[in-house]
Protein backbone atom coordinates (compact mmCIF):
# COMPACT_ATOMS: atom_id res chain seq x y z
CA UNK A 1 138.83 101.25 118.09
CA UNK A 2 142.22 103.07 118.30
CA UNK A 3 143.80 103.26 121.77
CA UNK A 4 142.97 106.88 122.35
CA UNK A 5 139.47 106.04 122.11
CA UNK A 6 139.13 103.62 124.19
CA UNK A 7 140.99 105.34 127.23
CA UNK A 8 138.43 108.53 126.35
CA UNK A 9 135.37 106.21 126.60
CA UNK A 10 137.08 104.42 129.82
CA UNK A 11 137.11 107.75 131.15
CA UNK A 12 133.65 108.31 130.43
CA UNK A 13 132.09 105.35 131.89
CA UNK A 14 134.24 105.77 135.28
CA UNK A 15 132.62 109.23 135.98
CA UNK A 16 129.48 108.59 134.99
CA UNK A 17 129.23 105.48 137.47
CA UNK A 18 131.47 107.20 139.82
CA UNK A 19 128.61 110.20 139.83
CA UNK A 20 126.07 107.91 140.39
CA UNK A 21 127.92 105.83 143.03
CA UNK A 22 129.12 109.22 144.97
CA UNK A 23 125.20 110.26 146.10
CA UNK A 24 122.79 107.32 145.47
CA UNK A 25 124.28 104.99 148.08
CA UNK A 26 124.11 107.33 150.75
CA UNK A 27 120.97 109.42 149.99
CA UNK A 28 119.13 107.33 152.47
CA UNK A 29 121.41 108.16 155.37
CA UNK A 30 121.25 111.64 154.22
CA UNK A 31 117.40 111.40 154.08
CA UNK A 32 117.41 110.73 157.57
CA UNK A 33 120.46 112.34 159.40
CA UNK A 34 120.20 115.95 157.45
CA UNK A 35 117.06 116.29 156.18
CA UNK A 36 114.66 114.43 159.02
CA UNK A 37 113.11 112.84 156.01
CA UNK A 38 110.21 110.40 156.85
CA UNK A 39 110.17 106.72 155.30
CA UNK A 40 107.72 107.78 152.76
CA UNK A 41 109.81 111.24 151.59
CA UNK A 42 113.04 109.18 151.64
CA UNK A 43 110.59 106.72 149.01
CA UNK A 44 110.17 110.14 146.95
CA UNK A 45 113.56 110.71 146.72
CA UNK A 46 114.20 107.32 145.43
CA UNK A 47 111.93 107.19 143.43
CA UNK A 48 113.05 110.38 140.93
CA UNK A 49 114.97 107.74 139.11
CA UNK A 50 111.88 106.14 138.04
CA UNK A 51 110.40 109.19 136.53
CA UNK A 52 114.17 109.69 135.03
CA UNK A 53 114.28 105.90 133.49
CA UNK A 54 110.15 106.88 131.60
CA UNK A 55 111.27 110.17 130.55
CA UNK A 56 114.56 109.14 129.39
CA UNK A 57 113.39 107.51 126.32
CA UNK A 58 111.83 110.71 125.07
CA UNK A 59 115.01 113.07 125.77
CA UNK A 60 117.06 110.26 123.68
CA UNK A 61 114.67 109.11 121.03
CA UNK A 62 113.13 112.08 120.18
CA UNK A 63 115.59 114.85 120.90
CA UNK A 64 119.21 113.54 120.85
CA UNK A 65 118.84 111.06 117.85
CA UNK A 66 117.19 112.83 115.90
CA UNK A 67 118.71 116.69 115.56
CA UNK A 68 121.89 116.58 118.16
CA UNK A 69 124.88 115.11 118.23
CA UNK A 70 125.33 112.65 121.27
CA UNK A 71 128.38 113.52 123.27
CA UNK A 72 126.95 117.20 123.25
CA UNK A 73 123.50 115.96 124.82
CA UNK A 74 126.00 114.16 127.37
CA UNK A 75 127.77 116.90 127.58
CA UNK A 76 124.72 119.51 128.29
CA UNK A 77 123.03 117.23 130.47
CA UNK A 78 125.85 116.70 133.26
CA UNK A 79 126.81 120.36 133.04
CA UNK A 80 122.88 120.97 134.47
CA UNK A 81 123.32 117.89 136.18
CA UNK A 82 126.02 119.26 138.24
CA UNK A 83 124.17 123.24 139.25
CA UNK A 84 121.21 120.66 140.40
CA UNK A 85 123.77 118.81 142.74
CA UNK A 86 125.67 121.99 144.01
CA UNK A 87 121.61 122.79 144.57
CA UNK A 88 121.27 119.40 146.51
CA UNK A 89 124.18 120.18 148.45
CA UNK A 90 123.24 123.16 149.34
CA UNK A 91 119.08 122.22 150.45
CA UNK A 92 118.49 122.11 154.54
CA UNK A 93 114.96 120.29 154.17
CA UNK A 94 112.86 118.24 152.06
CA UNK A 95 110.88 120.35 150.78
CA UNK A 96 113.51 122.63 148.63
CA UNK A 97 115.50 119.09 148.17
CA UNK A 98 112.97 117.27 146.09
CA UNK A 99 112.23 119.45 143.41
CA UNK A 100 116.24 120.17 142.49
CA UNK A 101 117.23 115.67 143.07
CA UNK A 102 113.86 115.38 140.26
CA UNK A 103 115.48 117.51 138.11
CA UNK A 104 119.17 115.79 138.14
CA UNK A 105 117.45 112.53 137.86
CA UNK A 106 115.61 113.78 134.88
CA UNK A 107 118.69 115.00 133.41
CA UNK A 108 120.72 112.09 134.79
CA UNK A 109 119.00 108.81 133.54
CA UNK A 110 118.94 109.56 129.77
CA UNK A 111 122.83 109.65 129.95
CA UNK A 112 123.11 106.25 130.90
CA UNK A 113 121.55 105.25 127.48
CA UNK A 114 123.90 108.27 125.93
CA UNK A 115 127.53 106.82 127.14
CA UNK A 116 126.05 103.33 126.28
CA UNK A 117 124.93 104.66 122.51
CA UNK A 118 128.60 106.34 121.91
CA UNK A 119 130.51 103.59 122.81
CA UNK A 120 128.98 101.36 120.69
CA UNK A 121 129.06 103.79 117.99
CA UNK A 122 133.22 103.67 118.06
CA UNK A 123 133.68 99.95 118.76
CA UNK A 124 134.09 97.40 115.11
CA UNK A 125 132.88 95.24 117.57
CA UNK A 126 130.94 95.73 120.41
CA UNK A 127 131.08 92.18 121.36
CA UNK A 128 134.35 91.97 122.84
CA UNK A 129 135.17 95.41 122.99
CA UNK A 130 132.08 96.95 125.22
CA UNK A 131 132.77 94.95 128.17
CA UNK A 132 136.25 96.36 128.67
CA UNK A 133 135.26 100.00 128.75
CA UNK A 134 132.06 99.15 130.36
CA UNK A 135 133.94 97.67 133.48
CA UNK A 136 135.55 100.92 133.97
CA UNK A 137 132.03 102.35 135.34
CA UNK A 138 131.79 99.67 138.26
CA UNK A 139 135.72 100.51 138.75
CA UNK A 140 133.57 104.09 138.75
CA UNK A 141 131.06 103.25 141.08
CA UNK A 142 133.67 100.59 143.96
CA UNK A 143 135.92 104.47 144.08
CA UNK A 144 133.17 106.81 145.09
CA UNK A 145 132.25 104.14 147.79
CA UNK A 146 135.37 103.90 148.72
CA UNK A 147 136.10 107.51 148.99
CA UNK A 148 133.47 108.41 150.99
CA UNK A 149 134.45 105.76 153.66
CA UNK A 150 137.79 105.67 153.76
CA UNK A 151 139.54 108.96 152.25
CA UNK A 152 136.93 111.49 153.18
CA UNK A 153 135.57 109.66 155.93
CA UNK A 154 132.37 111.16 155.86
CA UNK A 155 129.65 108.32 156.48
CA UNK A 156 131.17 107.70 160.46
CA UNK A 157 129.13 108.73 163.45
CA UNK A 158 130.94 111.61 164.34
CA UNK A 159 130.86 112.97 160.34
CA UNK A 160 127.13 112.14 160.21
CA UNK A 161 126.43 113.89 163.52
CA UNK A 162 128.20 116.72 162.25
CA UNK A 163 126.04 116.51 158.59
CA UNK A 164 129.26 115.87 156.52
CA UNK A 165 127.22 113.44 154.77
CA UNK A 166 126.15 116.58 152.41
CA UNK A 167 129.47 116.71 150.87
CA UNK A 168 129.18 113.77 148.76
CA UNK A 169 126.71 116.02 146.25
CA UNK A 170 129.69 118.89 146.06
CA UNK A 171 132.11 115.94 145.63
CA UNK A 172 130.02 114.72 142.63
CA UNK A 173 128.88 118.34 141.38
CA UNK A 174 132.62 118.42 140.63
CA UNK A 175 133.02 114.83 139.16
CA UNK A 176 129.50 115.91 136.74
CA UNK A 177 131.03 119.29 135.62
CA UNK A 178 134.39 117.11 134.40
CA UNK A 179 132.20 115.19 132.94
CA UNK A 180 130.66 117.28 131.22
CA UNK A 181 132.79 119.23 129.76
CA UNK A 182 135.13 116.06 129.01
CA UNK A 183 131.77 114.94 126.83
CA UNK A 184 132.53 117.55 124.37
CA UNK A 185 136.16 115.89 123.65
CA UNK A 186 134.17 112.90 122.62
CA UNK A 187 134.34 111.81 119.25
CA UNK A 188 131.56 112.43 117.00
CA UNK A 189 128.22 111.23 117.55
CA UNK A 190 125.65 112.80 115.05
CA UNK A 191 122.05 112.07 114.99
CA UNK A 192 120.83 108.92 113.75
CA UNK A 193 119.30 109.23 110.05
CA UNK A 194 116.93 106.08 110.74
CA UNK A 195 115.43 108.22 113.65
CA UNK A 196 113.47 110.17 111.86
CA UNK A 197 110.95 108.41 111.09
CA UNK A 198 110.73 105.91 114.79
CA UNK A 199 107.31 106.66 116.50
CA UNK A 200 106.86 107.17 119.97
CA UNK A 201 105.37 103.74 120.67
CA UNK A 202 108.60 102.61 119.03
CA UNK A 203 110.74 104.93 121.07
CA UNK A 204 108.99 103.46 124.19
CA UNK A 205 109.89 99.98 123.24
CA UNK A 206 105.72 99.63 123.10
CA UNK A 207 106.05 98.03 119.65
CA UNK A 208 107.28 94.94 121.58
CA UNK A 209 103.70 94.49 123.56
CA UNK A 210 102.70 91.55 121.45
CA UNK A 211 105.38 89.54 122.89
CA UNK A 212 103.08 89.35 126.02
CA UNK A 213 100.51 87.21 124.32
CA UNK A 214 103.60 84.49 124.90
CA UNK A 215 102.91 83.20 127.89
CA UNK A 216 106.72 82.60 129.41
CA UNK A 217 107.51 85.58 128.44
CA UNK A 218 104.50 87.33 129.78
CA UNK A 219 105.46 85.22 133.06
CA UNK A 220 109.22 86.86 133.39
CA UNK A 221 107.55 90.59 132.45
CA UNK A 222 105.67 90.53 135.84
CA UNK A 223 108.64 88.44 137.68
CA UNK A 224 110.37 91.71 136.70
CA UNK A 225 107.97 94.16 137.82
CA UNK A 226 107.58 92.38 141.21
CA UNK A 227 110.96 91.60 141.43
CA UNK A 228 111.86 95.45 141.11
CA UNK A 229 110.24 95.65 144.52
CA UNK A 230 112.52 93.82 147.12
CA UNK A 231 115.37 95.44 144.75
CA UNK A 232 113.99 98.82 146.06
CA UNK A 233 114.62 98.41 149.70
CA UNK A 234 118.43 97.31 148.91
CA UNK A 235 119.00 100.24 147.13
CA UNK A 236 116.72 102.82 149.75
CA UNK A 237 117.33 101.25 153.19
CA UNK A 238 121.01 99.27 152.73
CA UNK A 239 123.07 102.35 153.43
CA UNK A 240 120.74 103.83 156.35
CA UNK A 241 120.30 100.59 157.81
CA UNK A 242 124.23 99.72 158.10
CA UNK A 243 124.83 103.08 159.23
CA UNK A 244 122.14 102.79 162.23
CA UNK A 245 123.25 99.57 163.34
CA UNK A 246 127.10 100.87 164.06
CA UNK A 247 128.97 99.18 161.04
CA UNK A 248 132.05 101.27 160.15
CA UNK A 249 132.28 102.41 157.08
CA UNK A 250 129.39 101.14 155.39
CA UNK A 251 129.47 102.66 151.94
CA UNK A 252 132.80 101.33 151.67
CA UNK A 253 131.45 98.21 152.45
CA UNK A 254 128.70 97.77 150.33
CA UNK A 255 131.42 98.16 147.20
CA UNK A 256 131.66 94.50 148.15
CA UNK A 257 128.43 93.93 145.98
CA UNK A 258 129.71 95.67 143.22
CA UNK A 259 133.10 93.54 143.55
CA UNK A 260 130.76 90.21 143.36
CA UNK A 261 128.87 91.78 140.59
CA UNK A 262 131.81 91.66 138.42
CA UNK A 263 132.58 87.89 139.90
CA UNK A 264 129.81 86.62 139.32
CA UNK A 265 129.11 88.26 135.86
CA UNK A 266 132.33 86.29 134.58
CA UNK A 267 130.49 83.14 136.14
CA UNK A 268 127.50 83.77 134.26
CA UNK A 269 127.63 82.43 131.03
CA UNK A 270 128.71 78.84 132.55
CA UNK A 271 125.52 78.79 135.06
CA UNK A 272 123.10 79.80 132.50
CA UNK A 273 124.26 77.06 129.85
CA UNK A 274 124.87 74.55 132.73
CA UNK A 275 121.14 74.89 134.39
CA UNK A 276 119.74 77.01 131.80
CA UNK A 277 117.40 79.77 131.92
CA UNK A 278 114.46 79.01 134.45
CA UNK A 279 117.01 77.85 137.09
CA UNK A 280 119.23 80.87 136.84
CA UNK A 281 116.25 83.23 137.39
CA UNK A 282 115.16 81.37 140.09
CA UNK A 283 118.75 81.22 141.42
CA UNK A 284 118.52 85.42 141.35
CA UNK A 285 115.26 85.45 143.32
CA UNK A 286 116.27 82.87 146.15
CA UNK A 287 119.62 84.87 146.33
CA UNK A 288 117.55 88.02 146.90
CA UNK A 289 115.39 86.01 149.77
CA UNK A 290 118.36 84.83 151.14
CA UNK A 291 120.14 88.36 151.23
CA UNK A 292 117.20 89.98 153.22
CA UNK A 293 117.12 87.22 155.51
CA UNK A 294 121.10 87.38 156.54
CA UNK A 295 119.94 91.29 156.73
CA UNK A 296 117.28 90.58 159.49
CA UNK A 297 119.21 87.98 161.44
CA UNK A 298 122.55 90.10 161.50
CA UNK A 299 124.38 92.67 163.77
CA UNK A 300 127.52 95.00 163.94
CA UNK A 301 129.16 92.75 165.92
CA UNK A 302 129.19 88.85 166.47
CA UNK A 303 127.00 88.61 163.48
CA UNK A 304 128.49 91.27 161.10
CA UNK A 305 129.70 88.37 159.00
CA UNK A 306 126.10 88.02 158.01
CA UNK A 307 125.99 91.40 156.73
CA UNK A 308 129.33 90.94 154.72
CA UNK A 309 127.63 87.86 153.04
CA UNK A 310 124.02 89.76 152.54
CA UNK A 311 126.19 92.58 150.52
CA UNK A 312 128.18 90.01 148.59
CA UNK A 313 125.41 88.10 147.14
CA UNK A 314 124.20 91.38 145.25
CA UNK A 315 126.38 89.39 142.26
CA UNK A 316 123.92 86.72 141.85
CA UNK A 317 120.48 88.87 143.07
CA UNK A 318 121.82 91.23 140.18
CA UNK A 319 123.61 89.70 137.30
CA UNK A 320 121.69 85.95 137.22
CA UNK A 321 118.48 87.86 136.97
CA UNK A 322 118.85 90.94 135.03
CA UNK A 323 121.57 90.18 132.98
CA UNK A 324 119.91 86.75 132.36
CA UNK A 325 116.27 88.57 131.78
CA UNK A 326 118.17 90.49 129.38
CA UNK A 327 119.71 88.09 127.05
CA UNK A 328 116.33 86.33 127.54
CA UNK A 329 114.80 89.22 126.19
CA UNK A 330 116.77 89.85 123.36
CA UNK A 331 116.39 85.70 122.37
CA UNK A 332 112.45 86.46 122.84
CA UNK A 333 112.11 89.40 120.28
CA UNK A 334 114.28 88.56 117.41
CA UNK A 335 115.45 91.03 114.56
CA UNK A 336 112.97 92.68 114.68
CA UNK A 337 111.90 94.11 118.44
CA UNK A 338 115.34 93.54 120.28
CA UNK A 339 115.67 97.83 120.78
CA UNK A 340 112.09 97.65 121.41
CA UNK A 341 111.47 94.76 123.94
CA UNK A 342 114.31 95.72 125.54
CA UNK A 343 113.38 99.71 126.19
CA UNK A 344 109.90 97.96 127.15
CA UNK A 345 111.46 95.85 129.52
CA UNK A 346 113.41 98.93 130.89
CA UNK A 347 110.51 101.29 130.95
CA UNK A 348 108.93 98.03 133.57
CA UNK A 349 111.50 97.58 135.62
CA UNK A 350 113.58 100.57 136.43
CA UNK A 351 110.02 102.54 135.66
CA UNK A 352 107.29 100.92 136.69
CA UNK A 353 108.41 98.18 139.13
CA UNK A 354 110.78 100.61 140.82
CA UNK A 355 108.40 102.95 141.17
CA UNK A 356 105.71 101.03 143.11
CA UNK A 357 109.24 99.48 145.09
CA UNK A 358 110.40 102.75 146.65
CA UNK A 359 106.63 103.47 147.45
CA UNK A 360 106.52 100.25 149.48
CA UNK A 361 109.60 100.58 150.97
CA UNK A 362 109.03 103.71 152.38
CA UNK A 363 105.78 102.76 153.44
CA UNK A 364 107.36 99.76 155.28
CA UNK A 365 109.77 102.03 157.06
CA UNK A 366 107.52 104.13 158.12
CA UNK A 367 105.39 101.02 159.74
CA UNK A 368 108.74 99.95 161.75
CA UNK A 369 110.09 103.68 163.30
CA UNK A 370 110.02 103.22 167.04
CA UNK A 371 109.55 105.46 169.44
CA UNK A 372 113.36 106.07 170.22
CA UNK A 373 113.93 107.02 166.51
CA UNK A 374 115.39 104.01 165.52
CA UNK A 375 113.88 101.04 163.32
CA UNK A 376 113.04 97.41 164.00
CA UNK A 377 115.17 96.34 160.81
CA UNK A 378 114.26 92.82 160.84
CA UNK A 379 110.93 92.88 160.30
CA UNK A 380 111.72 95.91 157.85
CA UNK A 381 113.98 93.27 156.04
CA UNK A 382 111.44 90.27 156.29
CA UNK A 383 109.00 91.85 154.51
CA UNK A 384 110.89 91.90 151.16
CA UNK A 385 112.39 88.36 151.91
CA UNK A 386 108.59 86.85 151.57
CA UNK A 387 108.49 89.08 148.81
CA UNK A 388 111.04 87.47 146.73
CA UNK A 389 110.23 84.09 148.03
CA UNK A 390 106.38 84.93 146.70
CA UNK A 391 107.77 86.16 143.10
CA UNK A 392 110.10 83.24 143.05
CA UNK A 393 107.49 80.79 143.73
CA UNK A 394 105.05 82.00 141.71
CA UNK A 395 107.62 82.25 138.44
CA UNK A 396 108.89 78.88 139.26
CA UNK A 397 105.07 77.76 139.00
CA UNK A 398 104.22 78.75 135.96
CA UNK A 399 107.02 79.26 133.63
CA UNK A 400 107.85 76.53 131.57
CA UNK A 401 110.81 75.57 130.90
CA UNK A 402 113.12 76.58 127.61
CA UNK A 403 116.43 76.32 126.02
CA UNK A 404 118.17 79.71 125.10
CA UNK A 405 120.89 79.69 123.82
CA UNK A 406 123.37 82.28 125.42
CA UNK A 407 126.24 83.67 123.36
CA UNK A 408 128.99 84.89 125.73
């Protein structure tokens, strides 16, 4: 991969994480502060990228590899990606907002697969290369935090009061129309001959099913279904929940997690050879208990260091288990079902778990509003501590115990 390239696809991944970054923190807090969206409307919201991540595989599998060329999909699908944001930006209620942040999410989730596929399609190898343009999308993602805390300014008290929250969909309206017209100065990505002839249980990563009759691995599917759930309220109630409480600048803040994601992805490959791949799961889960607890038990003030802590574990709650479930996954399935087992285990997390997890979370909120319009956020935050802690416990119980053998 010639130099050139590789600053083109560096470019890439930073917008299309810095897109993502610029809204999805925050859409919480702008649930709540512009829309007067309930608990259970915010969960909606949330929720869009779960019907993105199942219809995803079809706009890939079906349409883009098999009669267009990649970058042009890319392309197409952040140009309507940004008209649905400048739509977002522009909706006063819930009603007119949900139907335009389903569409985006529709259109945004199969490009995640898209700047994934042409990458790897320009790299001799994807081994060492992928990582260093890949790192350039959490670069991505730490930037739109921090611009929205600490160059615009717009997630303070005064700037929410005055609904300036809304400006991080122009902001990334912008960013997707760059993007998208940057896609078509791609290089070539043309349709995949072997394609033609996938099915759509294939597409769906359903041909990997019979891996379930193993009972480990059967074990970690529903650890990552369940697990999906607690991993909903981070990424629905974090943002509004900081924000309520009086911490300044709280979207900056929470780049912290994506700062120990990197950390702690680097730290990785010794942990998981050191204690191997039950403990490392289990290691993710207790991190995830232990986050929600510092969450209940902290403040803005003599206890904000709590908070800081809660954020910066999101490096192990992330990394040691779904970066370890995936190299798990691809050990599991061999030659033959590694795309397959791991679009299945895709489809069950970011689909399926996710789904049910922005359900319960909004559900939860709902249970905890008080009268005065605020929330009672530590029993909001308990509730998905003894969640973990159940998942955890019950994975620990009946997994057995195997080497894998992690290649780094």
């Amino acid at each position: 991969m010639n130099t050139t390239t590789k600053i083109q696809l560096s470019v890439m991944m930073f917008l299309e994480f810095f897109i993502w970054g610029g809204w999805f923190v925050t859409l919480g807090t702008f649930m709540g502060n512009n829309l007067g969206a309930t608990g259970a409307e915010t969960g909606m919201a949330f929720s869009t990228q779960s019907w993105g991540a199942i219809i995803a595989p079809f706009i890939i599998g079906l349409i883009a590899d098999r009669y267009f060329n990649a970058e042009r999909i890319l392309g197409v699908l952040h140009l309507f990606g940004a008209v649905m944001m400048y739509q977002m930006y522009q909706s006063s209620d819930f009603a007119t907002f949900y139907p335009y942040v389903l569409g985006y999410m529709i259109a945004y989730m199969p490009t995640l697969g898209l700047v994934n596929s042409i990458s790897f399609n320009q790299m001799k190898d994807p081994a060492k290369e992928f990582s260093v343009v890949r790192v350039f999308g959490t670069i991505g993602w730490i930037a739109a935090g921090l611009a929205i805390s600490y160059l615009f300014l717009w997630d303070t008290p005064e700037a929410l009061q005055a609904g300036l929250l809304k400006n991080t969909f122009l902001m990334v309206a912008i960013a997707s129309a760059v993007l998208g017209i940057f896609s078509f100065t791609l290089p070539k990505n043309p349709p995949k001959a072997q394609a033609q002839g996938q099915s759509i249980s294939a597409i769906l990563g359903l041909d990997a099913l019979k891996l379930l009759a193993n009972r480990n691995f059967l074990m970690f599917f529903i650890a990552s279904i369940l697990i999906c759930i607690p991993l909903a309220f981070y990424y629905q109630n974090a943002n509004p929940f900081l924000a309520e409480i009086g911490v300044a600048n709280p979207t900056g803040k929470m780049t912290i997690g994506q700062m120990s994601e990197v950390f702690f992805m680097l730290l990785l490959p010794f942990f998981f050879k050191r204690f191997g791949f039950k403990t490392t799961l289990i290691a993710g889960m207790v991190a995830w208990t232990l986050r929600y607890v510092l969450f209940a038990f902290g403040d803005a003030g003599a206890q904000s260091y709590m908070l800081i802590l809660g954020i910066a574990l999101h490096g192990i709650c992330y990394d040691f288990f779904f970066v370890s479930g995936q190299i798990y996954t691809d050990s599991k399935a061999g030659d033959q079902y590694k795309s397959a087992a791991q679009g299945l285990i895709t489809l069950a997390t970011y689909g399926v778990g996710m789904l049910a997890g922005f359900w319960v979370a909004g559900q939860i909120t709902d249970a905890y509003l008080l009268a005065d319009g605020t929330h009672d956020w530590a029993q909001i935050w308990l509730f998905p501590a003894g969640f973990a802690l159940a998942v955890m416990l019950l994975f620990a119980l009946f997994f057995k115990n195997e080497k894998i053998e992690y290649k780094a």
